[in-house]
C-alpha atoms as a PDB file:
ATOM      1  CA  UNK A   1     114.953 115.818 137.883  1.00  0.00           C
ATOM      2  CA  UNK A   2     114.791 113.903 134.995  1.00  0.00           C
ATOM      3  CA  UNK A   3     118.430 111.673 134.197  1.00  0.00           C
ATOM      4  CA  UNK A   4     120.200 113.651 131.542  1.00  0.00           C
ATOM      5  CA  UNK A   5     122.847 110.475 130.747  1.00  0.00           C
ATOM      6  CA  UNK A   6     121.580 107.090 130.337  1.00  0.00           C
ATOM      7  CA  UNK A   7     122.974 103.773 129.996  1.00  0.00           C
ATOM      8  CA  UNK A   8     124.049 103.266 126.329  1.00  0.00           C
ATOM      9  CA  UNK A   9     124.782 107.055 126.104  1.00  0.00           C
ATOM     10  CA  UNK A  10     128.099 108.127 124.200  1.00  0.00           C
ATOM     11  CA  UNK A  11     129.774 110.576 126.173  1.00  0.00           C
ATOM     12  CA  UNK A  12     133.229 111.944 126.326  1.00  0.00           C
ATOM     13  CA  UNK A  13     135.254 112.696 129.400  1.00  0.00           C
ATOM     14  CA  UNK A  14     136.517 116.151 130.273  1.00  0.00           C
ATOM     15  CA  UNK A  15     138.420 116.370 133.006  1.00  0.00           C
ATOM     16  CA  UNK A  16     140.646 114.041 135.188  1.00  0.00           C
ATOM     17  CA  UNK A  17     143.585 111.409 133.821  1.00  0.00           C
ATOM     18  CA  UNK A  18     141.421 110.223 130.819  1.00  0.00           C
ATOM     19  CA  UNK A  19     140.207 114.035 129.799  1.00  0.00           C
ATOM     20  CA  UNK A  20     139.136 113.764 125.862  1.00  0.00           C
ATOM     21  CA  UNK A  21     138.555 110.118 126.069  1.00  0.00           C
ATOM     22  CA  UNK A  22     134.980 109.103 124.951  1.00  0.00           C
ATOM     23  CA  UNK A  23     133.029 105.825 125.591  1.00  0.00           C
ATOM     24  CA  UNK A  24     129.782 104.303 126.103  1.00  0.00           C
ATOM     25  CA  UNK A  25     128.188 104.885 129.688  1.00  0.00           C
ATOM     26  CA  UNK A  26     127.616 100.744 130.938  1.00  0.00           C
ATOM     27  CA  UNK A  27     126.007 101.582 134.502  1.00  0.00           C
ATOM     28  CA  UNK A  28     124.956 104.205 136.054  1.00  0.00           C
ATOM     29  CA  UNK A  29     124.554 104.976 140.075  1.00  0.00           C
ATOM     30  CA  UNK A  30     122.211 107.837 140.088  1.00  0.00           C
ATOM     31  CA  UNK A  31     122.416 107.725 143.920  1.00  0.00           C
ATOM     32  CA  UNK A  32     125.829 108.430 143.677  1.00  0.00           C
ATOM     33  CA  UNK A  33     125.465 110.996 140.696  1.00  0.00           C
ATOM     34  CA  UNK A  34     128.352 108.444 138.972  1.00  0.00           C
ATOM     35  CA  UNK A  35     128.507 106.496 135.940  1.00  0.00           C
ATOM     36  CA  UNK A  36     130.952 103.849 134.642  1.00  0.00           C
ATOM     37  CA  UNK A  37     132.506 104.508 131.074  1.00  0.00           C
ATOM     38  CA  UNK A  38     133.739 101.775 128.683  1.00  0.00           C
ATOM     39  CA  UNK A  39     137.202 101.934 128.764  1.00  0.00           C
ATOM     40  CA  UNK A  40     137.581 105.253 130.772  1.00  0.00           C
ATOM     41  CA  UNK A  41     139.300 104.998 134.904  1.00  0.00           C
ATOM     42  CA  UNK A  42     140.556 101.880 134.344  1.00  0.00           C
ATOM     43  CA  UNK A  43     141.808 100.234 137.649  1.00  0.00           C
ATOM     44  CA  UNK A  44     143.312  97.336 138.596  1.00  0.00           C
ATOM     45  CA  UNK A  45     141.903  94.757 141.352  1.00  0.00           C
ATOM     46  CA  UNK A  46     143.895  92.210 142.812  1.00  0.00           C
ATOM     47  CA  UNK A  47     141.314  89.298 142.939  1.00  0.00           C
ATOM     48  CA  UNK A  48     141.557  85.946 145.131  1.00  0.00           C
ATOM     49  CA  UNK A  49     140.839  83.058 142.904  1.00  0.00           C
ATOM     50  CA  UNK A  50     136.971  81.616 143.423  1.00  0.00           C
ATOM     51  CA  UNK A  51     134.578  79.211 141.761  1.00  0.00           C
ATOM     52  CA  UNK A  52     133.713  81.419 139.572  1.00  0.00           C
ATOM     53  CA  UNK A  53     137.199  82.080 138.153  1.00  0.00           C
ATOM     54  CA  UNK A  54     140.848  82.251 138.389  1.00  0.00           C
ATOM     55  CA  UNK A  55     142.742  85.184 140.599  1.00  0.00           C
ATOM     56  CA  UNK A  56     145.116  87.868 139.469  1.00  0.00           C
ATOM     57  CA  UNK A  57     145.415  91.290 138.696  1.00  0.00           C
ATOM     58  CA  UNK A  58     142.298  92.041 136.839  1.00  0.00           C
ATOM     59  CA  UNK A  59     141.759  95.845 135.161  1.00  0.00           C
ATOM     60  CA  UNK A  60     138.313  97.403 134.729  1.00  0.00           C
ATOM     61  CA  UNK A  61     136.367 100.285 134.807  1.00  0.00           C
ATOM     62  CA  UNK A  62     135.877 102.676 138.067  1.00  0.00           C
ATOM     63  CA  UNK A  63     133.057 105.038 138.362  1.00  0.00           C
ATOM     64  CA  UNK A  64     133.268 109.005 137.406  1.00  0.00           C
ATOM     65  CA  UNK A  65     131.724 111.730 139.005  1.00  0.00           C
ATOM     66  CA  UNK A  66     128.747 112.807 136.051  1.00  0.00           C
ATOM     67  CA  UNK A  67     130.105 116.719 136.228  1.00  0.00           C
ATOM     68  CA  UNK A  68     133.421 115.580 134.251  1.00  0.00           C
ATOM     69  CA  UNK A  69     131.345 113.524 131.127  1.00  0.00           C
ATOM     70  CA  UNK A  70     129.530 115.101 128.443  1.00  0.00           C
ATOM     71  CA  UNK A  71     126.989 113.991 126.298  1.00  0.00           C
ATOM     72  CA  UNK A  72     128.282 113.761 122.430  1.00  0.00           C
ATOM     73  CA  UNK A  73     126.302 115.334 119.674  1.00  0.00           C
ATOM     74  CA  UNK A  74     125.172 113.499 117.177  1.00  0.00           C
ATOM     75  CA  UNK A  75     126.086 115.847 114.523  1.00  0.00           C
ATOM     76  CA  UNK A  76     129.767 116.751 115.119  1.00  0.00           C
ATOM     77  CA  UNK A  77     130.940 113.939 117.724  1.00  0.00           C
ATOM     78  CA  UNK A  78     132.031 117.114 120.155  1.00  0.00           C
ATOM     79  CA  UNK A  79     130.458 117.892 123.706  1.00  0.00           C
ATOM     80  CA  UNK A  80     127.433 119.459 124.145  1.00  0.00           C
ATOM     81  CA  UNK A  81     124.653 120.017 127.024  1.00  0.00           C
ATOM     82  CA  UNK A  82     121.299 118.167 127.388  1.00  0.00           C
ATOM     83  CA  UNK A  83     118.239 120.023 126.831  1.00  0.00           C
ATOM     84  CA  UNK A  84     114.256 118.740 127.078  1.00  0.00           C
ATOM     85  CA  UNK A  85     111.418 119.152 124.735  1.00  0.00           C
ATOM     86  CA  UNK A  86     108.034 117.370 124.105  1.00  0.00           C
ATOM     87  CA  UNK A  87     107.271 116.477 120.652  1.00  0.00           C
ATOM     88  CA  UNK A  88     104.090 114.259 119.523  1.00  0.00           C
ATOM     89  CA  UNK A  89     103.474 113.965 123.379  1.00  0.00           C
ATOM     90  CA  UNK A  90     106.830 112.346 124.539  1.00  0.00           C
ATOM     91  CA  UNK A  91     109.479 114.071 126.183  1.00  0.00           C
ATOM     92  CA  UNK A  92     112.709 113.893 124.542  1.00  0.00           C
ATOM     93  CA  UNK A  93     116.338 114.787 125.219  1.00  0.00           C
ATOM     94  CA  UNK A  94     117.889 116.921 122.402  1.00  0.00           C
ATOM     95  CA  UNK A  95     122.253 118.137 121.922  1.00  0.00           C
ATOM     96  CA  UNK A  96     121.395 121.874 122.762  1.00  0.00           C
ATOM     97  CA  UNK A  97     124.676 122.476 120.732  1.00  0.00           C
ATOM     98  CA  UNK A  98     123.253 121.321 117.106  1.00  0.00           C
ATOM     99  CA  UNK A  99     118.989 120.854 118.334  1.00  0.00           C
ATOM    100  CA  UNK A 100     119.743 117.388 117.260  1.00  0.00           C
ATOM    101  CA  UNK A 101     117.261 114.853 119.071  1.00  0.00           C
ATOM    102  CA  UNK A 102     119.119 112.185 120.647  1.00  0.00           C
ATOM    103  CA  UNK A 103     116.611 109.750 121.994  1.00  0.00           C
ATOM    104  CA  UNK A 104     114.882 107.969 118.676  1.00  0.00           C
END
């Protein structure tokens, strides 16, 4: 099956702690069916100073499960499902909520 969320992909989350929240997806771990969000399950790491820098409590993103994001539609910035359509021989995703294409 084809990846319906992408890195780079605005999504918005819709259920957990940050439910509402939106973001851009940074990784994904298809093997996991996660993604990371921008700003979205922040945690905090307690980190042992190295060469590479100093220690301390450093926050950052966790993963989250890709059944609570959404993709955003372009058109009204509100969550809508991924569909798939060919047009001038290339597959492209489109917002099934407004038909809007979202890949360019």
């Amino acid at each position: 099956m084809a990846a319906k969320i992408k890195k780079g992909d605005r999504v918005v989350v819709l259920a957990g702690r940050d439910k509402g929240k939106t973001g851009e997806v940074l990784k994904m771990l298809p093997s996991e069916n996660r993604a990371v969000v921008q700003g979205v399950n922040m945690v905090k790491r307690h980190t042992r100073p190295s060469q590479a820098g100093a220690g301390g409590i450093i926050e950052k993103e966790a993963s989250i499960d890709l059944s609570n994001v959404s993709h955003i539609d372009p058109k009204d910035n509100k969550a809508t499902r991924i569909g798939f359509r060919v047009e001038n021989g290339r597959k492209i995703r489109f917002a099934k909520r407004s038909g809007e294409p979202i890949d360019r």
